[in-house]
N, C-alpha and C. Protein backbone atom coordinates (compact mmCIF):
# COMPACT_ATOMS: atom_id res chain seq x y z
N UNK A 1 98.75 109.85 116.50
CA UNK A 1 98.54 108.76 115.57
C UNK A 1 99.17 109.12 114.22
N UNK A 2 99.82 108.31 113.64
CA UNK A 2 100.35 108.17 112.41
C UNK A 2 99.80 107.12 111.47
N UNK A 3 99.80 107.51 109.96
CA UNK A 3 99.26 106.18 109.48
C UNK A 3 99.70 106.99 108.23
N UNK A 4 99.64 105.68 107.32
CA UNK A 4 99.68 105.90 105.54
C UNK A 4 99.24 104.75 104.64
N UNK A 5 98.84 104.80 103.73
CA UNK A 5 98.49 104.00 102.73
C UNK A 5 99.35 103.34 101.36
N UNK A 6 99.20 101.91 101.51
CA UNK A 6 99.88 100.85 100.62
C UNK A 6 99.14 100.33 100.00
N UNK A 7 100.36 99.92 98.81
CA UNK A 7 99.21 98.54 97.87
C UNK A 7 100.64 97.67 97.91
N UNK A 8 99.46 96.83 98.47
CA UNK A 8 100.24 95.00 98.74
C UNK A 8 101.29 94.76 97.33
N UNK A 9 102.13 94.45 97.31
CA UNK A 9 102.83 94.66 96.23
C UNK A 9 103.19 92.75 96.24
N UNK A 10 103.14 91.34 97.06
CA UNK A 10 103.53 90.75 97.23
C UNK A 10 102.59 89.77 96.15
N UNK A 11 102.80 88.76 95.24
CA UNK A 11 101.85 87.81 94.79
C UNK A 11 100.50 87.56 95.40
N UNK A 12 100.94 86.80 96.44
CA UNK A 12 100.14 85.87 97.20
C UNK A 12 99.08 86.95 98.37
N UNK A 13 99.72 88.15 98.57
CA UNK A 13 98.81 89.10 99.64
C UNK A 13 99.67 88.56 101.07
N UNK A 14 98.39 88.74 101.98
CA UNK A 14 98.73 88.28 103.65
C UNK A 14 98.60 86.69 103.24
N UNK A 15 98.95 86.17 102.73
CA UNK A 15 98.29 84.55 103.48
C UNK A 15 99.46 84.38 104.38
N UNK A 16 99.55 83.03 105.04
CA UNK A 16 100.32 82.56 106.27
C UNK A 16 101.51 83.53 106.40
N UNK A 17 103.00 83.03 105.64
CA UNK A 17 104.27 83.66 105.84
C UNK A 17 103.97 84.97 106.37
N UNK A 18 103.88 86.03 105.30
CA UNK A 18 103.94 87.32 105.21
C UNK A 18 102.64 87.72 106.65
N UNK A 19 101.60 87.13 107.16
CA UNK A 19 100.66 87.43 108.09
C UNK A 19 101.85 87.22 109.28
N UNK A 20 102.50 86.35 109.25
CA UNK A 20 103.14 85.68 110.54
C UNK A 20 104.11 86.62 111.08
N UNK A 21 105.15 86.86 109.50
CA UNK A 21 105.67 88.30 109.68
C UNK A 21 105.68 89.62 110.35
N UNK A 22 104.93 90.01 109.86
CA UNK A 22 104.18 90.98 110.00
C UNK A 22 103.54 90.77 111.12
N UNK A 23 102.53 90.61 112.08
CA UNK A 23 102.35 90.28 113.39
C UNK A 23 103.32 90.50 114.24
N UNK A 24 104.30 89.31 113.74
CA UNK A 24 105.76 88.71 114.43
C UNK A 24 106.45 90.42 114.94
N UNK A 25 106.46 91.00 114.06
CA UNK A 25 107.32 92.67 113.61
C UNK A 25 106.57 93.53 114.41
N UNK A 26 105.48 93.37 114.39
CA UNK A 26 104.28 94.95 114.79
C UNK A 26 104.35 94.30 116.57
N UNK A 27 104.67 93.37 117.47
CA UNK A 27 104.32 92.78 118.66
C UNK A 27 105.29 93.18 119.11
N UNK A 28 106.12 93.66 118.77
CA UNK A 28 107.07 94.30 119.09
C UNK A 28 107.44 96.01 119.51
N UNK A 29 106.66 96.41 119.13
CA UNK A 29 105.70 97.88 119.53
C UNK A 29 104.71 97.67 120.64
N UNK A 30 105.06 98.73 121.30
CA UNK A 30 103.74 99.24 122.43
C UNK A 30 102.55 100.04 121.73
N UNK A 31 102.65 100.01 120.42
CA UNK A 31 101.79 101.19 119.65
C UNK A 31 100.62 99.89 119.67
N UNK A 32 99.31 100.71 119.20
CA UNK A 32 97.98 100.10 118.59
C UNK A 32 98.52 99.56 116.89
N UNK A 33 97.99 98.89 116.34
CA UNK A 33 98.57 98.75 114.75
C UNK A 33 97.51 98.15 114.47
N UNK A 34 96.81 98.96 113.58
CA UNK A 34 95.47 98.67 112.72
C UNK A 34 95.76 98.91 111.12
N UNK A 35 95.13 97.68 110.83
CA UNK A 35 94.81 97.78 109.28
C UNK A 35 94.00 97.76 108.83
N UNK A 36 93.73 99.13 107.85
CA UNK A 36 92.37 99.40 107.35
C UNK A 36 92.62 98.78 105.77
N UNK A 37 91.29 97.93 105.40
CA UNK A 37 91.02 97.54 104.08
C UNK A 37 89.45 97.81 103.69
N UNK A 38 89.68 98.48 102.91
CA UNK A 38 88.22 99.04 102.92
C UNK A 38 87.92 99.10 103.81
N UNK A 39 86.83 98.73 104.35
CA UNK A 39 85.49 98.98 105.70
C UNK A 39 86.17 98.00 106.54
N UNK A 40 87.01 97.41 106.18
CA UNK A 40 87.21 96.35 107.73
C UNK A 40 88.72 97.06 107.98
N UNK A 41 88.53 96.61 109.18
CA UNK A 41 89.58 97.41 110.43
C UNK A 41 90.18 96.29 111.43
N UNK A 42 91.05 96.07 110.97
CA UNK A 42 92.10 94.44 111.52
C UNK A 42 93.23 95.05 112.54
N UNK A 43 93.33 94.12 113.47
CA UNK A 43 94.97 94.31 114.10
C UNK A 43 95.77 93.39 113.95
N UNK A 44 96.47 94.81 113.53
CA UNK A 44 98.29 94.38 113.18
C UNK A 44 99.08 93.46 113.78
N UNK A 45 98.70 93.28 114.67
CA UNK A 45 99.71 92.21 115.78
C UNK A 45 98.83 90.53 115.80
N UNK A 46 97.78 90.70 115.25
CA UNK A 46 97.05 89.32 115.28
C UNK A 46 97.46 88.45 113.51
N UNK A 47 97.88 87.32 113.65
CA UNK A 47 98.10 86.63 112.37
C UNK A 47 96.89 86.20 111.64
N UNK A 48 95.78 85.74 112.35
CA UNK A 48 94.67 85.12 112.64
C UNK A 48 93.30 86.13 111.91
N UNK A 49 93.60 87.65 112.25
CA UNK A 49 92.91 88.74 112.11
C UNK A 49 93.36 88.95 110.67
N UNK A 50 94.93 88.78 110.34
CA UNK A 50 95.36 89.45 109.34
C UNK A 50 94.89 88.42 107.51
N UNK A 51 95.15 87.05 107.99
CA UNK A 51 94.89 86.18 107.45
C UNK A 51 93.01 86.12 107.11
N UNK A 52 92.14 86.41 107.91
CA UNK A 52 90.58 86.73 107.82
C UNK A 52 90.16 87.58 107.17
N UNK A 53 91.00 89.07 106.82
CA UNK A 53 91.08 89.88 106.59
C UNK A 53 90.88 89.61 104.60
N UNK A 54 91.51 88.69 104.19
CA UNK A 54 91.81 88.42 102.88
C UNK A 54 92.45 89.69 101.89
N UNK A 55 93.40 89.58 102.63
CA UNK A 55 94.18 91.06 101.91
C UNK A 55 95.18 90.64 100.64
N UNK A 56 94.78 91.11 99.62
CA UNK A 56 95.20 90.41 98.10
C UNK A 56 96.35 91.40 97.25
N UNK A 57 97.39 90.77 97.03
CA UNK A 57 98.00 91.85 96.25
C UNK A 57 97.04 92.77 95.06
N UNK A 58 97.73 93.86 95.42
CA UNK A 58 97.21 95.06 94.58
C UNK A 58 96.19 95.65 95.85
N UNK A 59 95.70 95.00 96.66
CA UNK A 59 95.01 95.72 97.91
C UNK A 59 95.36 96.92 97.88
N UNK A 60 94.96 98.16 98.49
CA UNK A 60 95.47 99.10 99.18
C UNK A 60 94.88 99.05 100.86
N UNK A 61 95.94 99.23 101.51
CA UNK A 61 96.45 99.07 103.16
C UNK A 61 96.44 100.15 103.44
N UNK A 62 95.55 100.88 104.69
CA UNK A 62 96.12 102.22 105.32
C UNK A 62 96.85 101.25 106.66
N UNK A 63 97.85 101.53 106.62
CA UNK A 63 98.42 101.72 108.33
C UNK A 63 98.18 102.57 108.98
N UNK A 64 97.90 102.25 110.68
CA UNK A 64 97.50 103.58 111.08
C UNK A 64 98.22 102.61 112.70
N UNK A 65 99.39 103.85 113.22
CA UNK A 65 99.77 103.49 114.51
C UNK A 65 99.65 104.65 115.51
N UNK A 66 99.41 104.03 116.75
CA UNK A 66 98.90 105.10 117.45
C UNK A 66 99.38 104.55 118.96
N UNK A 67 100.56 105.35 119.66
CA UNK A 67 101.44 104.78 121.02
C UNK A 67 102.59 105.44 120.73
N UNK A 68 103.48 105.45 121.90
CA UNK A 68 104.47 105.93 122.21
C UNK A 68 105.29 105.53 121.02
N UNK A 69 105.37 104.23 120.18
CA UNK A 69 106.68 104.22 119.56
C UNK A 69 106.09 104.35 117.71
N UNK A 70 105.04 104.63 118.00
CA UNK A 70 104.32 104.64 116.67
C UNK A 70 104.72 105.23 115.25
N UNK A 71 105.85 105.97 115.12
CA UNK A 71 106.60 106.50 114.12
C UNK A 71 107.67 105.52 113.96
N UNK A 72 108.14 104.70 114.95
CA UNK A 72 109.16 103.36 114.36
C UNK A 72 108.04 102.00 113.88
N UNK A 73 107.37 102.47 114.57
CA UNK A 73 105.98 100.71 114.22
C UNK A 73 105.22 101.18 112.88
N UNK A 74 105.33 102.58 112.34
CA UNK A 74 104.96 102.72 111.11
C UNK A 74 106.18 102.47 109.49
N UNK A 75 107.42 102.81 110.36
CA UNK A 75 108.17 102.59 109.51
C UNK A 75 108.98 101.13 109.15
N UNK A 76 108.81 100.57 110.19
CA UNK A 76 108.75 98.71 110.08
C UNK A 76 107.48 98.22 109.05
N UNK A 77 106.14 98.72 109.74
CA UNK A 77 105.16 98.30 108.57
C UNK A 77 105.35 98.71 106.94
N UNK A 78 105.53 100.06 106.98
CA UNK A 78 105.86 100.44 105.35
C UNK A 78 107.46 99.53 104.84
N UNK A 79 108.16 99.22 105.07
CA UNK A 79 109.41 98.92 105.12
C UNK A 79 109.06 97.12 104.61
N UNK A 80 108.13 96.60 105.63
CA UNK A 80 107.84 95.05 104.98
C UNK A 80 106.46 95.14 103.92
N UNK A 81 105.83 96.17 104.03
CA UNK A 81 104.81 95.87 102.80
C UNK A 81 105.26 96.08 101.92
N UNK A 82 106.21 97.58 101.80
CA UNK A 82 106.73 97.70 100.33
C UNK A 82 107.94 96.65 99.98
N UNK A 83 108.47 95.79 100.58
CA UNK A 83 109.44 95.01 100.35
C UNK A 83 108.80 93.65 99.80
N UNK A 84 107.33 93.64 99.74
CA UNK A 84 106.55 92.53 99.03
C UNK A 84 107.27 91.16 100.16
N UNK A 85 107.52 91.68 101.91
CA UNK A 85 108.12 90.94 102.30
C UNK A 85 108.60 89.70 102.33
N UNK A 86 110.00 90.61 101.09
CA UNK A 86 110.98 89.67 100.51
C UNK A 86 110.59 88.18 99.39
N UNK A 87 109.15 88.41 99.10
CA UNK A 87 109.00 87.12 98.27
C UNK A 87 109.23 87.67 96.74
């Protein structure tokens, strides 16, 4: 398992786009992809989960992937959070 910690750098946080994203990106891995926010513990591949989650810029995000491809499904996740994906 691999994982590291972010702060949402995007305005708006997860709402729709950036949830859809992100899902869209991590479903694409055979890895587990969990997001820890504080005490709640979301998966990465659900839009639905990510969006419930109410993850707000300035958040801090641990990623944590855990599967065979889990060092590329961590570096896709760090890659669109820190990119405030693209907004």
């Amino acid at each position: 398992m691999v994982s590291k910690t972010l702060t949402v750098k995007n305005a708006q946080g997860f709402h729709m786009r950036p949830a859809t994203v992100f899902a869209g990106a991590m479903g694409k891995f055979d890895s587990q992809i969990t997001l820890e926010v504080g005490q709640k513990k979301v998966d990465g591949k659900s839009v639905m989960n990510l969006i419930a989650a109410c993850i707000k810029c300035g958040a801090t995000v641990t990623v944590c992937c855990d599967g065979a491809d889990e060092q590329a499904a961590l570096d896709t996740a760090v890659e669109l959070i820190e990119s405030g994906f693209g907004e």
